[in-house]
Protein backbone atom coordinates (compact mmCIF):
# COMPACT_ATOMS: atom_id res chain seq x y z
CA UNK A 1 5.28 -41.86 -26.48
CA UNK A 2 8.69 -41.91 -24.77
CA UNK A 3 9.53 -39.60 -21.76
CA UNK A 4 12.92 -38.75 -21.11
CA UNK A 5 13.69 -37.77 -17.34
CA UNK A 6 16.32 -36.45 -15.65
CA UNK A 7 17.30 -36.86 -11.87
CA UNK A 8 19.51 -34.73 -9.83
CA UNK A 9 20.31 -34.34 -6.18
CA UNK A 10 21.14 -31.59 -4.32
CA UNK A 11 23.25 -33.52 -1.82
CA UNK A 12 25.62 -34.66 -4.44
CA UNK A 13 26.72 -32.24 -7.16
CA UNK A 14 27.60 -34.16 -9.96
CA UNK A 15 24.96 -36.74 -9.57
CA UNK A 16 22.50 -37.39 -12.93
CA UNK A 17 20.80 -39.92 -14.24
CA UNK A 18 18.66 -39.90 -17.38
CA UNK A 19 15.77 -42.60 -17.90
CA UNK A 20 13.86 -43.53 -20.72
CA UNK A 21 10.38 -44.75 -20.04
CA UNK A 22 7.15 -45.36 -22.17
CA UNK A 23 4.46 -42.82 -20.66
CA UNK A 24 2.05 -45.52 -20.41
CA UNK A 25 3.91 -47.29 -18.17
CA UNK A 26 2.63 -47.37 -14.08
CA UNK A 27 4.79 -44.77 -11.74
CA UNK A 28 5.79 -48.26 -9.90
CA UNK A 29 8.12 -49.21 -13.28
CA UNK A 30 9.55 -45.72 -12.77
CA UNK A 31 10.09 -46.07 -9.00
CA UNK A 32 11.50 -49.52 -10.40
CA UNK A 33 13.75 -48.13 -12.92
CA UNK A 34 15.25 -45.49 -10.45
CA UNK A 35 16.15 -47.58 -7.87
CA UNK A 36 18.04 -49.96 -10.31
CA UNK A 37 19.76 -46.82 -12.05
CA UNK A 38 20.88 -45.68 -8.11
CA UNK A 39 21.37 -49.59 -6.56
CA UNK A 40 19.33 -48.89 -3.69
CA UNK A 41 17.34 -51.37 -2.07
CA UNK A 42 13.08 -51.78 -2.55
CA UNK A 43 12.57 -52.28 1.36
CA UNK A 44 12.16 -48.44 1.71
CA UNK A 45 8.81 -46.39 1.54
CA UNK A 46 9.17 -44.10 -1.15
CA UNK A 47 6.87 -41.19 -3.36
CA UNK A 48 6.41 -39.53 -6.33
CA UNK A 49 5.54 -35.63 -5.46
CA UNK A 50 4.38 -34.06 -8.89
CA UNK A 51 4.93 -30.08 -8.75
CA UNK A 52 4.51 -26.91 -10.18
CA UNK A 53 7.08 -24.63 -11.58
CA UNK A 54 8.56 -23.27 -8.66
CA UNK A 55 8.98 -26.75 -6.93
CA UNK A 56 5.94 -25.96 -5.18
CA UNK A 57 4.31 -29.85 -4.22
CA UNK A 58 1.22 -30.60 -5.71
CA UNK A 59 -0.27 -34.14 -6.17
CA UNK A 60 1.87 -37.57 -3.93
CA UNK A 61 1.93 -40.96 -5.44
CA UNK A 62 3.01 -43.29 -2.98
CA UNK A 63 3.98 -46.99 -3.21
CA UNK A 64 1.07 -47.86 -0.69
CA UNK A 65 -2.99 -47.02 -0.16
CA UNK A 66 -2.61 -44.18 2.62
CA UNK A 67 -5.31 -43.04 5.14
CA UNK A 68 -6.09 -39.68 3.81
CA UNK A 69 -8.99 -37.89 4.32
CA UNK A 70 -12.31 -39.25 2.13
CA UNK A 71 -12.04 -35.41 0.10
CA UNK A 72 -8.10 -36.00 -1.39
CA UNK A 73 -7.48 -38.05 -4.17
CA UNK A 74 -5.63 -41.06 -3.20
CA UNK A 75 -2.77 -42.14 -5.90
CA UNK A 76 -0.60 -45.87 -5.77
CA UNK A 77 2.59 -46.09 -7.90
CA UNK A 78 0.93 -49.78 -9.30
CA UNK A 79 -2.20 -48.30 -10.89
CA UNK A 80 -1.05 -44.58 -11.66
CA UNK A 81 0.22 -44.19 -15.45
CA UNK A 82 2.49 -41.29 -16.21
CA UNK A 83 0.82 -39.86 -18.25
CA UNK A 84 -2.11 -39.24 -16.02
CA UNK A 85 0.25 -36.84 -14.50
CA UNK A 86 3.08 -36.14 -16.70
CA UNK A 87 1.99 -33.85 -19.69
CA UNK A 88 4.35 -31.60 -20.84
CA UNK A 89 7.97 -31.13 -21.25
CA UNK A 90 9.71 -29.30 -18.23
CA UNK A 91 7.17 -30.71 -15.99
CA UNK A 92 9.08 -31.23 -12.62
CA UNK A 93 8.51 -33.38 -9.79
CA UNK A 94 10.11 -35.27 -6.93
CA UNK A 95 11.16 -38.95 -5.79
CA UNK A 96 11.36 -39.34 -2.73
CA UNK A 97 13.27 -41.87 -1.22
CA UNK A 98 14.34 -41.16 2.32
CA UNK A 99 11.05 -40.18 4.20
CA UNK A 100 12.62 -39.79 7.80
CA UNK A 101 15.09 -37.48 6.50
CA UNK A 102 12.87 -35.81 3.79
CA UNK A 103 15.46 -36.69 1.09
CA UNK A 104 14.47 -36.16 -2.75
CA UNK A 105 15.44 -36.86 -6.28
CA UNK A 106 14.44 -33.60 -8.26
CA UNK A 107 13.56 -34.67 -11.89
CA UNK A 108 12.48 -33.05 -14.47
CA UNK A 109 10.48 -34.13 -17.79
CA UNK A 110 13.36 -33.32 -20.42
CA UNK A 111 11.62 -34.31 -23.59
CA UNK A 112 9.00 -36.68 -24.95
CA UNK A 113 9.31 -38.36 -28.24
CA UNK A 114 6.15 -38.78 -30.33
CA UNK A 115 4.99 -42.13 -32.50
CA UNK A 116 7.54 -44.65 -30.57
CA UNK A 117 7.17 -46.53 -27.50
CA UNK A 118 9.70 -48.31 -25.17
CA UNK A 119 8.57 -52.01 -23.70
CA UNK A 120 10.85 -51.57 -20.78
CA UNK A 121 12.71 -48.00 -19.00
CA UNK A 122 16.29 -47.80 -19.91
CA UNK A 123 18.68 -45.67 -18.00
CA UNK A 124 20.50 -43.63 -20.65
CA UNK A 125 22.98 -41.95 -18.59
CA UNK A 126 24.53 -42.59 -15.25
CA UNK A 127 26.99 -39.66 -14.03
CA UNK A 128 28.03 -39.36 -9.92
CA UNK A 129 27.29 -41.46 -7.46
CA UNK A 130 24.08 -41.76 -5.82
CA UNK A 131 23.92 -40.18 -2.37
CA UNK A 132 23.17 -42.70 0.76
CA UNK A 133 19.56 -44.17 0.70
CA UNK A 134 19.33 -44.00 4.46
CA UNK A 135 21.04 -41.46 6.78
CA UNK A 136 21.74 -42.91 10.16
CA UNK A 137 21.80 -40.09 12.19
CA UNK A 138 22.93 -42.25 15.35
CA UNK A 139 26.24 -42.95 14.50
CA UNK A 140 29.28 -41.68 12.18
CA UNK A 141 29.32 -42.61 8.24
CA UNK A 142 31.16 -45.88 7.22
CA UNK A 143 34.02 -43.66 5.69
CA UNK A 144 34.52 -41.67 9.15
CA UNK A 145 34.46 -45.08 11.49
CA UNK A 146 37.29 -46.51 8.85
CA UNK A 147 39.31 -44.00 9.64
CA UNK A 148 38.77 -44.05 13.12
CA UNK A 149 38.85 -47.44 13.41
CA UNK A 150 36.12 -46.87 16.01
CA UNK A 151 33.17 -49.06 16.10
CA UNK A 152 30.89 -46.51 18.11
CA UNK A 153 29.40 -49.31 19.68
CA UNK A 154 27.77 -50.41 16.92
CA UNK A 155 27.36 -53.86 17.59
CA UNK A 156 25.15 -53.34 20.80
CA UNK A 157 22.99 -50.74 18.70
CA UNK A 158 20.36 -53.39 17.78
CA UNK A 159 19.73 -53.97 21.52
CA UNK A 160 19.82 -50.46 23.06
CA UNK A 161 17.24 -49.15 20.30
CA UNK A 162 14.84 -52.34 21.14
CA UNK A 163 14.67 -51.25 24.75
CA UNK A 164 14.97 -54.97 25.33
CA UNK A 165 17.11 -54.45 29.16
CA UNK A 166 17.11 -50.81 28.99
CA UNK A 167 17.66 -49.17 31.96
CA UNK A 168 18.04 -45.41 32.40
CA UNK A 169 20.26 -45.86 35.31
CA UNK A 170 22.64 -46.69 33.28
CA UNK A 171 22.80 -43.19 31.15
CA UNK A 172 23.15 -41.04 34.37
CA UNK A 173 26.30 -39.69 34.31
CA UNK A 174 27.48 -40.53 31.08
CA UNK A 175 28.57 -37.44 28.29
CA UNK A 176 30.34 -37.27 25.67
CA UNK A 177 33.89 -35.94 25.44
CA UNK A 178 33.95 -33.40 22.89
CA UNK A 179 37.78 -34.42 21.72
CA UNK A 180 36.33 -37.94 21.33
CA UNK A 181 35.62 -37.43 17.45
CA UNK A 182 38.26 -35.20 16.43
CA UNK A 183 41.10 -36.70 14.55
């Protein structure tokens, strides 16, 4: 069998992509195939959340063995097949792919074709661009610092956020002046 998923996000309005993908393939080739569909990099921790109707979260498949407790079921992307999980057309469930901020893919199971199978997941359609994969809360987006032309001290950000020669001295007095980011 063949699933057919759609992804959405609800930070960026026109974003969709629709992927292909045999349903005995592992979550991991669908974590896989998403990533290559959005270009965003595999040094992130990321999960599959299958849920209910309502978006309510049910079952996590994550990309690594977690320490959960000995009476919840414990499911990694590389051993969990879809369709150990994915059953019925409409089926909805998460990817998520920022865990500091929360951020999710919603997807949904669109359709499953019967007597075929797929060696390898194909993204069928790609519509929007992808929203960020990481949100630096810190500091402003690339887009606001070009226009600024304001570097925000963003070269010495590696150091203070090491704590390597910290010294909290050095913050007393210091604020921010509010006109600083207007433009």
């Amino acid at each position: 069998m063949v699933y057919n998923l759609i992804l959405k996000s609800d930070e960026v309005e026109d974003f969709v992509r629709e992927i292909e993908i045999d349903s005995e393939a592992t979550f991991l080739d669908l974590h896989d195939a998403i990533l290559a569909s959005v270009n965003y990099s595999n040094d992130q921790m990321s999960s599959f959340v299958i849920c209910d109707e309502d978006w309510e979260k049910e079952t996590e498949i994550t990309q690594i063995e977690m320490d959960t407790a000995s009476d919840v079921d414990s499911y990694i992307m590389e051993s969990t097949r879809l369709d150990e999980f994915l059953n019925d057309e409409g089926q909805k469930l998460m990817f998520v792919f920022d865990y500091l901020n929360e951020r999710s893919f919603f997807m949904e199971l669109k359709s499953i074709r019967t007597k075929v199978n797929l060696p390898k997941p194909v993204c069928k359609l790609k519509k929007g661009k992808a929203p960020a994969q990481v949100l630096d809360g810190l500091f402003l987006d690339d887009e606001s610092l070009s226009k600024k032309n304001n570097q925000l001290f963003i070269d010495d950000q590696e150091d203070f956020l090491d704590g390597e020669g910290f010294n909290e001295d050095e913050l007393d007095g210091l604020s921010i002046n509010d006109n600083y980011f207007e433009e």
